[in-house]
Protein backbone atom coordinates (compact mmCIF):
# COMPACT_ATOMS: atom_id res chain seq x y z
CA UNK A 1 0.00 0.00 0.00
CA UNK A 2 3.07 2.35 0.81
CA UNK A 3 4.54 1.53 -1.81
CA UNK A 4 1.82 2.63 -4.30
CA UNK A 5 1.30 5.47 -2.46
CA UNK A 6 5.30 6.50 -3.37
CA UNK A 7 4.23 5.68 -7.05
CA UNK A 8 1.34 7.93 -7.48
CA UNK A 9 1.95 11.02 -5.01
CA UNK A 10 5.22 12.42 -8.07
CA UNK A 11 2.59 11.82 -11.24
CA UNK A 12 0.13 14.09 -8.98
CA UNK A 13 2.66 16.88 -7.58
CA UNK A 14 4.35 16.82 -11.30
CA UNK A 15 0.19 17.85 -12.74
CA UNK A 16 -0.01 20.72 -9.96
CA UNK A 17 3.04 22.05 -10.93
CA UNK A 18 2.63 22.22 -14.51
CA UNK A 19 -1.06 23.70 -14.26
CA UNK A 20 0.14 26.65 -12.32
CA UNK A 21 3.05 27.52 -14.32
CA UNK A 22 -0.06 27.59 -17.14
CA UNK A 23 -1.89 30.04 -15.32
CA UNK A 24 0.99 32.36 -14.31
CA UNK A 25 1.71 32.46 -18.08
CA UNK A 26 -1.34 33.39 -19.08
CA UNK A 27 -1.86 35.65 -16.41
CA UNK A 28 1.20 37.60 -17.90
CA UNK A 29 1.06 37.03 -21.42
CA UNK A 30 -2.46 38.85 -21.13
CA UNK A 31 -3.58 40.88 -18.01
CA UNK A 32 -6.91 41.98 -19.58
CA UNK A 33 -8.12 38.44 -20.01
CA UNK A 34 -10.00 38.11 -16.52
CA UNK A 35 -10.85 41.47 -16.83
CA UNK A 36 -12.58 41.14 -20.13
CA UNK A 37 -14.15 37.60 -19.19
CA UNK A 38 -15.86 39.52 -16.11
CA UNK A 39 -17.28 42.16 -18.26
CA UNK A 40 -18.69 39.86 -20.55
CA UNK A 41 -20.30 38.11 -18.23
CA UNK A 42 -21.75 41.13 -16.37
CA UNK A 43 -22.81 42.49 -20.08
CA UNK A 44 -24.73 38.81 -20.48
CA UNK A 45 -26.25 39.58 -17.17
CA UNK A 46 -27.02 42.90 -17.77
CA UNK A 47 -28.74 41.98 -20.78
CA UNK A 48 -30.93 39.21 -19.53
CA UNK A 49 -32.31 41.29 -17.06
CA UNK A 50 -33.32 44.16 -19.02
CA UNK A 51 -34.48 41.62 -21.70
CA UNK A 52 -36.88 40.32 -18.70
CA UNK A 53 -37.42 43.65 -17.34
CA UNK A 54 -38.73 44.86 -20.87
CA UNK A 55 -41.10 41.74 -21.43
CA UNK A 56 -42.40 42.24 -17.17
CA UNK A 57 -43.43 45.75 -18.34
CA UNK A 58 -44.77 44.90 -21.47
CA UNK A 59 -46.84 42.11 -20.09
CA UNK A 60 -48.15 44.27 -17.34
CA UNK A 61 -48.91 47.29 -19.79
CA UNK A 62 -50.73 45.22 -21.90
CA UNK A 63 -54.01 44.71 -19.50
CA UNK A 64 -54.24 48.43 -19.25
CA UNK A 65 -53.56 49.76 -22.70
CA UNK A 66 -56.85 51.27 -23.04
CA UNK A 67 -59.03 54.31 -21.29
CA UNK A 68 -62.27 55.20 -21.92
CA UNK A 69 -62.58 58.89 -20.92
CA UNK A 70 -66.16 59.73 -21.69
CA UNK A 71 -69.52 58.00 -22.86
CA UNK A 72 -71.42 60.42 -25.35
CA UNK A 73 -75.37 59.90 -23.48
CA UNK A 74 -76.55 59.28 -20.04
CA UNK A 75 -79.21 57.23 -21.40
CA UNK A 76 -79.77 54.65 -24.34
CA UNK A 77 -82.76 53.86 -26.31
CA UNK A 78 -83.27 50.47 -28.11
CA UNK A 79 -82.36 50.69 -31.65
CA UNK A 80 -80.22 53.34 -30.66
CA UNK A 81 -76.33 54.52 -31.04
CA UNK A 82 -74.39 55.26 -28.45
CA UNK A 83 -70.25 56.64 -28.65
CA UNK A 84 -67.44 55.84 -26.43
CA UNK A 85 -64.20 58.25 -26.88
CA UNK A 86 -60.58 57.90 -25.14
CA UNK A 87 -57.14 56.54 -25.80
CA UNK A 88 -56.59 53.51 -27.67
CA UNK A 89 -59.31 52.21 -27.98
CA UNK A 90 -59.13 49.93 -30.65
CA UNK A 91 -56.64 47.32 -28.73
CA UNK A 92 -60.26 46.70 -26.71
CA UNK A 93 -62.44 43.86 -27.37
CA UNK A 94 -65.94 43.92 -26.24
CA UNK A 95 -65.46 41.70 -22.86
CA UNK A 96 -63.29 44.06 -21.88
CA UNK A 97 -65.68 46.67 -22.29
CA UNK A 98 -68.38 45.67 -21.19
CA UNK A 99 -68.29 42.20 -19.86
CA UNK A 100 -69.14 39.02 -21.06
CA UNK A 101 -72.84 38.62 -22.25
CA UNK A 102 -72.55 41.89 -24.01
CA UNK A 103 -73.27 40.04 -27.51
CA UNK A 104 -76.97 39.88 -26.57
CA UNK A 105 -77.67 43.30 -26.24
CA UNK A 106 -74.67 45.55 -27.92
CA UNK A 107 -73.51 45.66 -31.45
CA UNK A 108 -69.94 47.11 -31.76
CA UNK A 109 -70.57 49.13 -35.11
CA UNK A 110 -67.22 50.82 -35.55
CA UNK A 111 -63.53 51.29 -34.21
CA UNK A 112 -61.00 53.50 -34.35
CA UNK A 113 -58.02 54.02 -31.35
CA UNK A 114 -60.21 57.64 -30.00
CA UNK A 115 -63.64 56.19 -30.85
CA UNK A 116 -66.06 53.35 -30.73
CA UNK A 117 -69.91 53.40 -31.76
CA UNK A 118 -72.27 50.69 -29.87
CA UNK A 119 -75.38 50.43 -31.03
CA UNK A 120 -78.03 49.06 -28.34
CA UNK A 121 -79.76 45.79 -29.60
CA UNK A 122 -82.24 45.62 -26.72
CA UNK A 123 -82.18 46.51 -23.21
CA UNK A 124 -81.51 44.42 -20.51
CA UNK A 125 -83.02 44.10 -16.90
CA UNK A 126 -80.21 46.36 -15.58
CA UNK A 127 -78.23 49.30 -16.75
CA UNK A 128 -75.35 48.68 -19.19
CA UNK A 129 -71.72 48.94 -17.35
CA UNK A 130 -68.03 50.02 -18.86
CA UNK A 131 -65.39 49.50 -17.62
CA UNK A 132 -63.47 52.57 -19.01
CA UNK A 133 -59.78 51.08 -18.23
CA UNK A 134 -58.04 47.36 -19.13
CA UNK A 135 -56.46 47.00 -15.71
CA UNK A 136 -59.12 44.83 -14.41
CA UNK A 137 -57.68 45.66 -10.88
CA UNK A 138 -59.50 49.12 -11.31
CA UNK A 139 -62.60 48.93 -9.91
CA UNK A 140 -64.53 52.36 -11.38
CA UNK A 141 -67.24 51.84 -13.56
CA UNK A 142 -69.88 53.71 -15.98
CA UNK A 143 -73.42 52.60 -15.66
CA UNK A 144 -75.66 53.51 -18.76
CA UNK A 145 -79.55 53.24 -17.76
CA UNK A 146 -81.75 51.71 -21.24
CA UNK A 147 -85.21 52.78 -21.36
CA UNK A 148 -86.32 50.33 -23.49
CA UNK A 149 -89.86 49.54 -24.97
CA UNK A 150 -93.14 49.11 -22.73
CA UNK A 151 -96.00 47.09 -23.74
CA UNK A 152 -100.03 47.00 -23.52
CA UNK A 153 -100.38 43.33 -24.20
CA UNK A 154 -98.99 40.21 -25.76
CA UNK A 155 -102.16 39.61 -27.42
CA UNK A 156 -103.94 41.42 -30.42
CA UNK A 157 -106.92 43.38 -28.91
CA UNK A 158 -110.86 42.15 -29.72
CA UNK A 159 -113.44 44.73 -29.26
CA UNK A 160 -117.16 44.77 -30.50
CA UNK A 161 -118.31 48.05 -32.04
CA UNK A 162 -120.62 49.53 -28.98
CA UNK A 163 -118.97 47.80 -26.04
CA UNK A 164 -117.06 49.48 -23.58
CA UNK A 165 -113.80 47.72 -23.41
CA UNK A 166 -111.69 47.42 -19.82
CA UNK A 167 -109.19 49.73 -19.04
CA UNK A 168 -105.50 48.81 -20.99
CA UNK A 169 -102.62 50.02 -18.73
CA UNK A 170 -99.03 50.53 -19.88
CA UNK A 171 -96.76 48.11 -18.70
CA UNK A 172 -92.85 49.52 -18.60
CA UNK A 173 -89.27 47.48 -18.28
CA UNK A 174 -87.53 48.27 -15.19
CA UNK A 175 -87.36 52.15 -14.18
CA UNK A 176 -88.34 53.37 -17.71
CA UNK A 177 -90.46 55.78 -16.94
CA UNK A 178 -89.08 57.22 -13.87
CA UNK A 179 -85.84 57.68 -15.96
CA UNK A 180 -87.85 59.58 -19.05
CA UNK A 181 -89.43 61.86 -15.93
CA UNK A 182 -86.05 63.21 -15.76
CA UNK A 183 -86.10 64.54 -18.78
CA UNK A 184 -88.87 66.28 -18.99
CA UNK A 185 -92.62 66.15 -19.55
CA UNK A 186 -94.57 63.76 -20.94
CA UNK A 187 -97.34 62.55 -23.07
CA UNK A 188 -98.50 59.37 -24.46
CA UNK A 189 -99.90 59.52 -28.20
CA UNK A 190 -101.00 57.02 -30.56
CA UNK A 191 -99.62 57.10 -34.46
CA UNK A 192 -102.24 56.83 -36.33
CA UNK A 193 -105.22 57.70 -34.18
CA UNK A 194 -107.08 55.36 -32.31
CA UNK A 195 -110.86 54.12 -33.70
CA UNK A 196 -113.46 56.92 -33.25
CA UNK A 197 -114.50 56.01 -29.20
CA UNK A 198 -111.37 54.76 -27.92
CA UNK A 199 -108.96 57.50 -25.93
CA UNK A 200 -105.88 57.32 -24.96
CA UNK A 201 -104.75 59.08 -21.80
CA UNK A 202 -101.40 61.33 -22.38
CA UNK A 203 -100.49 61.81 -18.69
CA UNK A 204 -100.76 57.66 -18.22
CA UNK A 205 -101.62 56.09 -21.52
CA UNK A 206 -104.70 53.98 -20.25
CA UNK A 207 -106.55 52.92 -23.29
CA UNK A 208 -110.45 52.94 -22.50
CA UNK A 209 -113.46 54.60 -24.03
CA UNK A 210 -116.43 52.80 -26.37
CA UNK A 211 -115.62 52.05 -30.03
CA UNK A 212 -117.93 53.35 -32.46
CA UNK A 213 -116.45 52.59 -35.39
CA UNK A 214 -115.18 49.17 -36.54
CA UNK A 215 -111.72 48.79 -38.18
CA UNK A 216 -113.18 47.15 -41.27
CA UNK A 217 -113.07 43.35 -40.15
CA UNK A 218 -109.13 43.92 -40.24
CA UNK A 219 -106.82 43.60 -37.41
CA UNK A 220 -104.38 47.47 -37.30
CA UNK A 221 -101.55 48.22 -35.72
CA UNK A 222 -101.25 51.56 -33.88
CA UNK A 223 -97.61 52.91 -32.82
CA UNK A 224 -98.38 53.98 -28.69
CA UNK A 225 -95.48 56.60 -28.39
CA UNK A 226 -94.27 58.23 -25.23
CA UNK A 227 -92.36 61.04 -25.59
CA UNK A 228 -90.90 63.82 -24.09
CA UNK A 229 -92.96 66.87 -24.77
CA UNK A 230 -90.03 69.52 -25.22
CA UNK A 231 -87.76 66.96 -27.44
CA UNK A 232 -89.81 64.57 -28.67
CA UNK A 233 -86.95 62.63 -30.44
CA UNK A 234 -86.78 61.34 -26.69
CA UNK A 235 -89.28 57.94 -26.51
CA UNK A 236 -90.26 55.07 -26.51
CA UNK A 237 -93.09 53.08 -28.26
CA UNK A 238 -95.03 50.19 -28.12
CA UNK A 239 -96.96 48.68 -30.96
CA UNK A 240 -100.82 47.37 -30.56
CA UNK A 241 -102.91 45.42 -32.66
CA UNK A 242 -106.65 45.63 -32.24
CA UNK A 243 -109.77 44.64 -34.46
CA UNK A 244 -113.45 46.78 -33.71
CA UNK A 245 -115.78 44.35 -35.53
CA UNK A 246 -118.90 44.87 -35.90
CA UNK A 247 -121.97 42.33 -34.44
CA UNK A 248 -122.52 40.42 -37.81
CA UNK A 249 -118.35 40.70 -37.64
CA UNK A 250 -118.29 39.05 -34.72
CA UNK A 251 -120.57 36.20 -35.79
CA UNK A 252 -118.59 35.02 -38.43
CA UNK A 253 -115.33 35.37 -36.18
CA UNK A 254 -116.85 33.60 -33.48
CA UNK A 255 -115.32 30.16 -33.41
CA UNK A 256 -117.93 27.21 -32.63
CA UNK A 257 -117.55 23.43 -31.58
CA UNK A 258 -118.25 20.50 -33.67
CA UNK A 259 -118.83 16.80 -33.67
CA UNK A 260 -115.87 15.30 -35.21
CA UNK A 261 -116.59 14.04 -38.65
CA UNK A 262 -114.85 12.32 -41.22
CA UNK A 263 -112.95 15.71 -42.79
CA UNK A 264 -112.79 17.30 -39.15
CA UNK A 265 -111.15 15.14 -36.60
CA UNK A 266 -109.09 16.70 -33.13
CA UNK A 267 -109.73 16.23 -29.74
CA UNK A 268 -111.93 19.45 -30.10
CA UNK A 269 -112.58 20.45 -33.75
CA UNK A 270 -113.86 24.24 -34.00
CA UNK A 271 -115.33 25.89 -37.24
CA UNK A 272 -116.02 29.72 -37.61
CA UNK A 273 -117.88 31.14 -40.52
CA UNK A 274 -115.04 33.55 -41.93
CA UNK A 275 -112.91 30.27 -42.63
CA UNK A 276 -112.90 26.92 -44.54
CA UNK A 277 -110.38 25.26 -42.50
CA UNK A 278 -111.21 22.81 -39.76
CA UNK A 279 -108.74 23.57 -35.89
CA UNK A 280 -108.30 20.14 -34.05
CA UNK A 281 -109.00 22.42 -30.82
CA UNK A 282 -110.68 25.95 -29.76
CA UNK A 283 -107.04 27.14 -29.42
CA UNK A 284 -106.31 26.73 -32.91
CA UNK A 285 -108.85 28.61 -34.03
CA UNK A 286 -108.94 32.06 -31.69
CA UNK A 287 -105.61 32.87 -32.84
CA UNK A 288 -106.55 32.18 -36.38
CA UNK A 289 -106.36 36.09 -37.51
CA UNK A 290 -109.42 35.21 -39.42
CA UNK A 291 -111.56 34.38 -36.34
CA UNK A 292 -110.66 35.04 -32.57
CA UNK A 293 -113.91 35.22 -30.78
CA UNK A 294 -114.83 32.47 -28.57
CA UNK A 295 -118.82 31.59 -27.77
């Protein structure tokens, strides 16, 4: 074991010598060497880090890109346009804007980096919100109130020529009305005029009154507009459909069960004079526009 200890121990002192006579040469034949090797190394560094620092900034720039810095109405109508203006604006996309779901209600009509135009679809239950900045760690928001349409009833009107009908009341979305207040005064109207009889109330827009005129066996449509009185590019409508028929009118509109026969089978076949067609049930046939009056 000595022995081989005697053996090695000269190869390995004979290596240490000769690899630090190496260095001390190179350490004279060029002084600049470590200096220059630490440089680079600091410059490789250097660069990483402002490489990374550059992409950090980029990436956190990115969210927040965009302000919006003023909305051009305080309220929207259906069918209306509304305009958004601020700074770069076209990096936006619509969730960003205005949140997911937006698709069902706003139409982004045109872009530009100071400018976008929305135009309202329909109105929803609650008032449209932007978020004017990217940073979704900013918490401000807009909130855009839609007065959107109101409505008398699903259902075209029947009324017999003579007959006082029940009082129609308006029925509104949301705060419509009390938002339209604001504005102004009001005043319902109907476009074109009701039939001779029937009045509509411009402070509330009840419908009431006794037809005396029928609408010529013909179902009409009337445009019920509320407005505001000093602008009236301001409203809101709803359209009605109502038929005045007259009592002969009514007879032949009045729909009437049958025994089933062999060209008129259902589970409740109905007939009325103003049509040739057989209705498997009394629901088939009152919202036949060519009949509609029940026994």
């Amino acid at each position: 074991m000595l022995k081989r200890f005697f053996l090695i121990f000269p190869t390995v002192l004979w290596s240490l010598i000769i690899f630090s006579l190496f260095l001390i040469g190179c350490a004279f034949k060029d002084k600049n060497t470590e200096k220059s090797l630490f440089v680079g190394i600091l410059g490789l560094v250097s660069s990483f880090s402002e490489e990374k620092k550059t992409a950090e900034e980029t990436s956190s720039g990115s969210s927040a890109e965009f302000e919006v810095l003023s909305v051009s109405k305080e309220f929207v109508f259906e069918s209306a346009n509304f305009t958004l203006e601020g700074k770069n604006l076209d990096t936006a996309t619509g969730i960003q804007l205005f949140g997911d779901g937006f698709s069902k209600f706003l139409k982004i009509i045109e872009v530009s980096s100071s400018k976008i135009v929305v135009t309202v679809l329909h109105c929803s239950d609650s008032p449209f919100v932007v978020f004017p900045f990217g940073d979704k760690g900013n918490q401000r928001q807009i909130s855009i109130p839609c007065l959107g349409s109101f409505r008398y009833s699903l259902r075209s009107l029947l009324y017999e020529q003579g007959v006082g009908i029940s009082p129609l009341q308006p029925q509104f979305n949301q705060n419509s009305l009390e938002l339209l207040r604001t504005l102004g005064d009001l005043e319902f109207i109907s476009e074109p005029a009701l039939p001779e009889g029937i009045q509509i109330n411009k402070e509330t827009g009840e419908i009431s009154g006794i037809p005396l005129e029928t609408t010529g066996n013909e179902f009409r449509s009337f445009q019920i507009v509320l407005r505001v009185k000093t602008n009236p590019s301001l409203k809101i409508e709803s359209q009605l459909k109502m038929i005045v028929v007259s009592e002969e009118e009514k007879f032949n509109r009045t729909c009437r069960s049958i025994s089933q026969t062999s060209t008129c089978k259902g589970p409740s076949p109905h007939l009325c004079s103003n049509s040739s067609i057989c209705y498997i049930s009394q629901f088939g046939c009152l919202t036949d526009p060519k009949c509609g009056f029940s026994e």
